[in-house]
Protein backbone atom coordinates (compact mmCIF):
# COMPACT_ATOMS: atom_id res chain seq x y z
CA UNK A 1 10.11 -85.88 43.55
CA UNK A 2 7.07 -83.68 43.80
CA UNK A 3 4.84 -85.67 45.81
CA UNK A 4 8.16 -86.51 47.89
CA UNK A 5 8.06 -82.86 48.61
CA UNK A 6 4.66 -82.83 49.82
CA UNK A 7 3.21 -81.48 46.69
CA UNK A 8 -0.24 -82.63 45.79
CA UNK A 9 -1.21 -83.60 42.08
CA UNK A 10 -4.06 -81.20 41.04
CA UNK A 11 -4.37 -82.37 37.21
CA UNK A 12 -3.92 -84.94 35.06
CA UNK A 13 -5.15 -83.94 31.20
CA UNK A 14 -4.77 -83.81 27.84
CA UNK A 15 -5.01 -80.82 25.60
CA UNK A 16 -5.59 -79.54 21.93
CA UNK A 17 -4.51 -75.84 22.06
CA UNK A 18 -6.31 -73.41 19.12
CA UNK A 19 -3.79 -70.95 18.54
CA UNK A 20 -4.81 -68.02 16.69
CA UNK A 21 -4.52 -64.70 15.70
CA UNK A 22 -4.40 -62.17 12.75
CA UNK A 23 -3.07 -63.01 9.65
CA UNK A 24 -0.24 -60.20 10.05
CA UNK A 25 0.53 -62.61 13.42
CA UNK A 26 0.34 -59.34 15.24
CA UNK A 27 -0.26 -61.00 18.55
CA UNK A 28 2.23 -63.53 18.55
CA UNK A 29 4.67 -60.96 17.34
CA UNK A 30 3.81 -58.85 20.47
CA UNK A 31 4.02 -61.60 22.85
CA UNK A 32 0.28 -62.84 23.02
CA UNK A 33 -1.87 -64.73 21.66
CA UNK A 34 -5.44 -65.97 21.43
CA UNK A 35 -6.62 -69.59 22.57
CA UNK A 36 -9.44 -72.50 22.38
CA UNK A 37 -8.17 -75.12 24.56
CA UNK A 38 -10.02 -78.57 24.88
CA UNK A 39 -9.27 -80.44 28.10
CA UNK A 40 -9.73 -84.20 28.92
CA UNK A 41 -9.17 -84.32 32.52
CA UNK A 42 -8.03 -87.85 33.70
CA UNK A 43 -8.69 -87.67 37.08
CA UNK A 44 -12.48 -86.51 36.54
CA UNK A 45 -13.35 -88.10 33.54
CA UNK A 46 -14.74 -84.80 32.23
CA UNK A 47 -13.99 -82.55 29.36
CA UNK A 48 -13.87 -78.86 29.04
CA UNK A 49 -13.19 -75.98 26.91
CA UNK A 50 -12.02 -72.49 27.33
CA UNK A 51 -11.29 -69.47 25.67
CA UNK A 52 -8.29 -67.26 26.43
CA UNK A 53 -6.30 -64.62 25.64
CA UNK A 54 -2.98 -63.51 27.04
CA UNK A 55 -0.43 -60.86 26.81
CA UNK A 56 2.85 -60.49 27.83
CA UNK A 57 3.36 -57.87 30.35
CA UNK A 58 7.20 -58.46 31.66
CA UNK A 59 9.68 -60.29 30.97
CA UNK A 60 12.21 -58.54 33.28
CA UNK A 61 13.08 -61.71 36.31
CA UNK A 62 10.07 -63.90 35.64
CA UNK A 63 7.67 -63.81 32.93
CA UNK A 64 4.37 -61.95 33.65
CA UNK A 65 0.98 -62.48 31.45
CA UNK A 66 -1.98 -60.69 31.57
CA UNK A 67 -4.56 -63.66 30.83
CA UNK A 68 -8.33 -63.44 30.35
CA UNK A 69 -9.99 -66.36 30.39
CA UNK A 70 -13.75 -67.85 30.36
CA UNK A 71 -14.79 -71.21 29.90
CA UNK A 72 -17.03 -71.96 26.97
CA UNK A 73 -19.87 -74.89 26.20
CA UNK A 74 -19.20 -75.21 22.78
CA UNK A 75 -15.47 -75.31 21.28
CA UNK A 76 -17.13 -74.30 17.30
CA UNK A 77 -19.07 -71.15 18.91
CA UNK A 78 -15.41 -70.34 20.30
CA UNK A 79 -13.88 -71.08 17.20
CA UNK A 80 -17.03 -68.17 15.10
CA UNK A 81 -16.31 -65.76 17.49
CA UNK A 82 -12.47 -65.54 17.04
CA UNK A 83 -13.34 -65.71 13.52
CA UNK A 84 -15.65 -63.12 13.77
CA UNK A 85 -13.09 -60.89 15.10
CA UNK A 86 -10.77 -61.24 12.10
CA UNK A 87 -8.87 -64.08 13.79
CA UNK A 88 -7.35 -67.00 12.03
CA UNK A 89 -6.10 -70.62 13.35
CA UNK A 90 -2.52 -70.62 13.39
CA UNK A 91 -1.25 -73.89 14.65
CA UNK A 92 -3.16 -76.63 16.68
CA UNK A 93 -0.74 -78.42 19.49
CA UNK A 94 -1.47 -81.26 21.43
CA UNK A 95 0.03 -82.08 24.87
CA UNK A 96 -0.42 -83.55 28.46
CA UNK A 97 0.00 -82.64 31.37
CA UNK A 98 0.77 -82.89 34.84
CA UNK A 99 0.05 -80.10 37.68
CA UNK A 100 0.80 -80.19 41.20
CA UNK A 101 0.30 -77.78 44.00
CA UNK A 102 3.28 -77.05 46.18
CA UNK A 103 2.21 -74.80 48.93
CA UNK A 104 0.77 -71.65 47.15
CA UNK A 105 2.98 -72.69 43.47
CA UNK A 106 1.41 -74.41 40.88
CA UNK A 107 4.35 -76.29 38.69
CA UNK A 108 3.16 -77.25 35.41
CA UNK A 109 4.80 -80.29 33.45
CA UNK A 110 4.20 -80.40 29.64
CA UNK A 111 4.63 -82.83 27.12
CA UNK A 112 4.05 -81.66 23.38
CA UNK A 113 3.40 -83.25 20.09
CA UNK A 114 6.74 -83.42 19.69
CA UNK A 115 6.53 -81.49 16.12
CA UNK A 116 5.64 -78.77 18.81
CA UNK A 117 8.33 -79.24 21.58
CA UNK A 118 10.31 -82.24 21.23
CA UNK A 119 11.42 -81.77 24.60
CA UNK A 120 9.25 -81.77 27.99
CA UNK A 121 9.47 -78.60 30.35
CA UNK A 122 8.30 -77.65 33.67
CA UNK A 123 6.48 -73.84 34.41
CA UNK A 124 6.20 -72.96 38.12
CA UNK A 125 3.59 -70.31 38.83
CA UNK A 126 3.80 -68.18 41.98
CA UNK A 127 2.85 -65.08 43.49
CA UNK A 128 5.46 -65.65 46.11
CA UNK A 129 9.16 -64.91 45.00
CA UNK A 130 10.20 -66.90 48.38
CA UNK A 131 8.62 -69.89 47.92
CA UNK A 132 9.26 -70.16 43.83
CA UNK A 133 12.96 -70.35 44.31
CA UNK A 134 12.47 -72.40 47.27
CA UNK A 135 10.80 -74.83 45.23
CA UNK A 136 13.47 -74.47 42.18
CA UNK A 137 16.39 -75.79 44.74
CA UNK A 138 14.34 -78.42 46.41
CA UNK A 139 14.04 -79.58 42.69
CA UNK A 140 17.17 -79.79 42.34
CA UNK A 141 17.95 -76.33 40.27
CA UNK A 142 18.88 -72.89 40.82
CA UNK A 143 17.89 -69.57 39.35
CA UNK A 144 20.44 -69.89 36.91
CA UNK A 145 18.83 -72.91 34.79
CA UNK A 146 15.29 -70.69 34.94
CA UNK A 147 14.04 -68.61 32.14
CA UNK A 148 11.14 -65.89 31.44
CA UNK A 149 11.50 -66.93 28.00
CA UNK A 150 7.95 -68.03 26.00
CA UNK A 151 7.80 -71.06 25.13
CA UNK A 152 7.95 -69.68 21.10
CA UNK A 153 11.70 -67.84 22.23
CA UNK A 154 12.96 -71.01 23.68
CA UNK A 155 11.96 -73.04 20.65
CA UNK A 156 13.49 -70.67 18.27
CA UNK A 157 16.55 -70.73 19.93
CA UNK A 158 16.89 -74.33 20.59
CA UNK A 159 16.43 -74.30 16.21
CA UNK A 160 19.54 -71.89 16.17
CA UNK A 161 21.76 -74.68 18.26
C-alpha cells in the first residue's frame, strides 16, 4: 500500500538491538535508554553499527525523543565503553525491518523476535503534523488507532489483556 502511495522503500535490514543501562534500570524507568545496534542492510549488502542513546522528552500528542547517536567501527569497543560507564546489557532483541519514505515521513515497520513483540507495528516519523495524519488516513487509520506509547508501555499493557 506504501509504494501504491508513492512512497519509496529506503531500508531493508536486520537488527540485534544492545539494550542497556544501570542496574537500578534508571533509564528505562525514565523513559530512555542506551543502545548498540548491529545492522545488516539488504539492499547494500553492508553492515553497520551504532551507538545511541535516547530520552523521552513528550509524550503529550506524539511521542518526542531526544536521540544521540554516532556510528561506531567496532560493536565490542561500544559494548567497553557502556561498560565503562557503569552500564549493563539488559536484553538483546532481534528484528527486521522495513522503511519507506513518504514525502518528508519516514514509516518504520518492525518485526521482533517474537519473545520481544509477538506482534508487528508500524512508527511514522515526521516533523510535519499535516502530512503524518495525512499519511495515517491514506493508510487506512485515523488518529484514534495512534499512540505515543513506547514500545515497553504498549507491551506491558498488551500482558495486562
Amino acid at each position: 500500500k506504501l509504494l501504491d502511495l508513492g512512497a519509496i522503500k529506503v531500508k531493508e535490514e536486520s537488527q540485534i538491538n544492545n539494550i542497556y543501562d544501570f542496574s537500578d534500570k534508571k533509564l528505562l524507568k525514565n523513559k530512555g535508554y542506551a543502545r548498540i545496534r548491529y545492522i545488516k542492510d539488504v539492499i547494500k549488502n553492508e553492515e553497520h553499527y551504532y551507538m545511541t542513546v535516547k530520552k523521552l522528552i513528550s509524550q503529550e500528542k506524539y511521542k518526542v525523543m531526544e536521540e544521540n547517536e554516532t556510528e561506531i567501527l567496532d560493536f565490542k569497543e561500544g559494548e567497553h565503553i557502556f561498560k565503562a560507564l557503569g552500564l549493563e546489557l539488559i536484553e538483546s532483541i532481534s528484528k527486521f525491518r522495513e522503511s519507506y519514505k513518504y514525502k518528508e515521513t519516514l514509516v518504520e515497520i518492525d518485526i521482533n523476535d517474537k519473545s520481544f513483540c509477538p506482534f508487528p507495528y508500524i512508527e511514522l516519523e515526521s516533523n510535519n503534523e499535516e502530512e503524518l495524519e495525512e499519511l495515517v488516513e491514506l493508510l487506512g487509520y485515523s488518529m484514534n488507532d495512534t499512540t505515543s506509547k513506547t514500545i515497553y508501555e504498549i507491551l506491558n499493557e498488551e500482558k495486562v489483556k
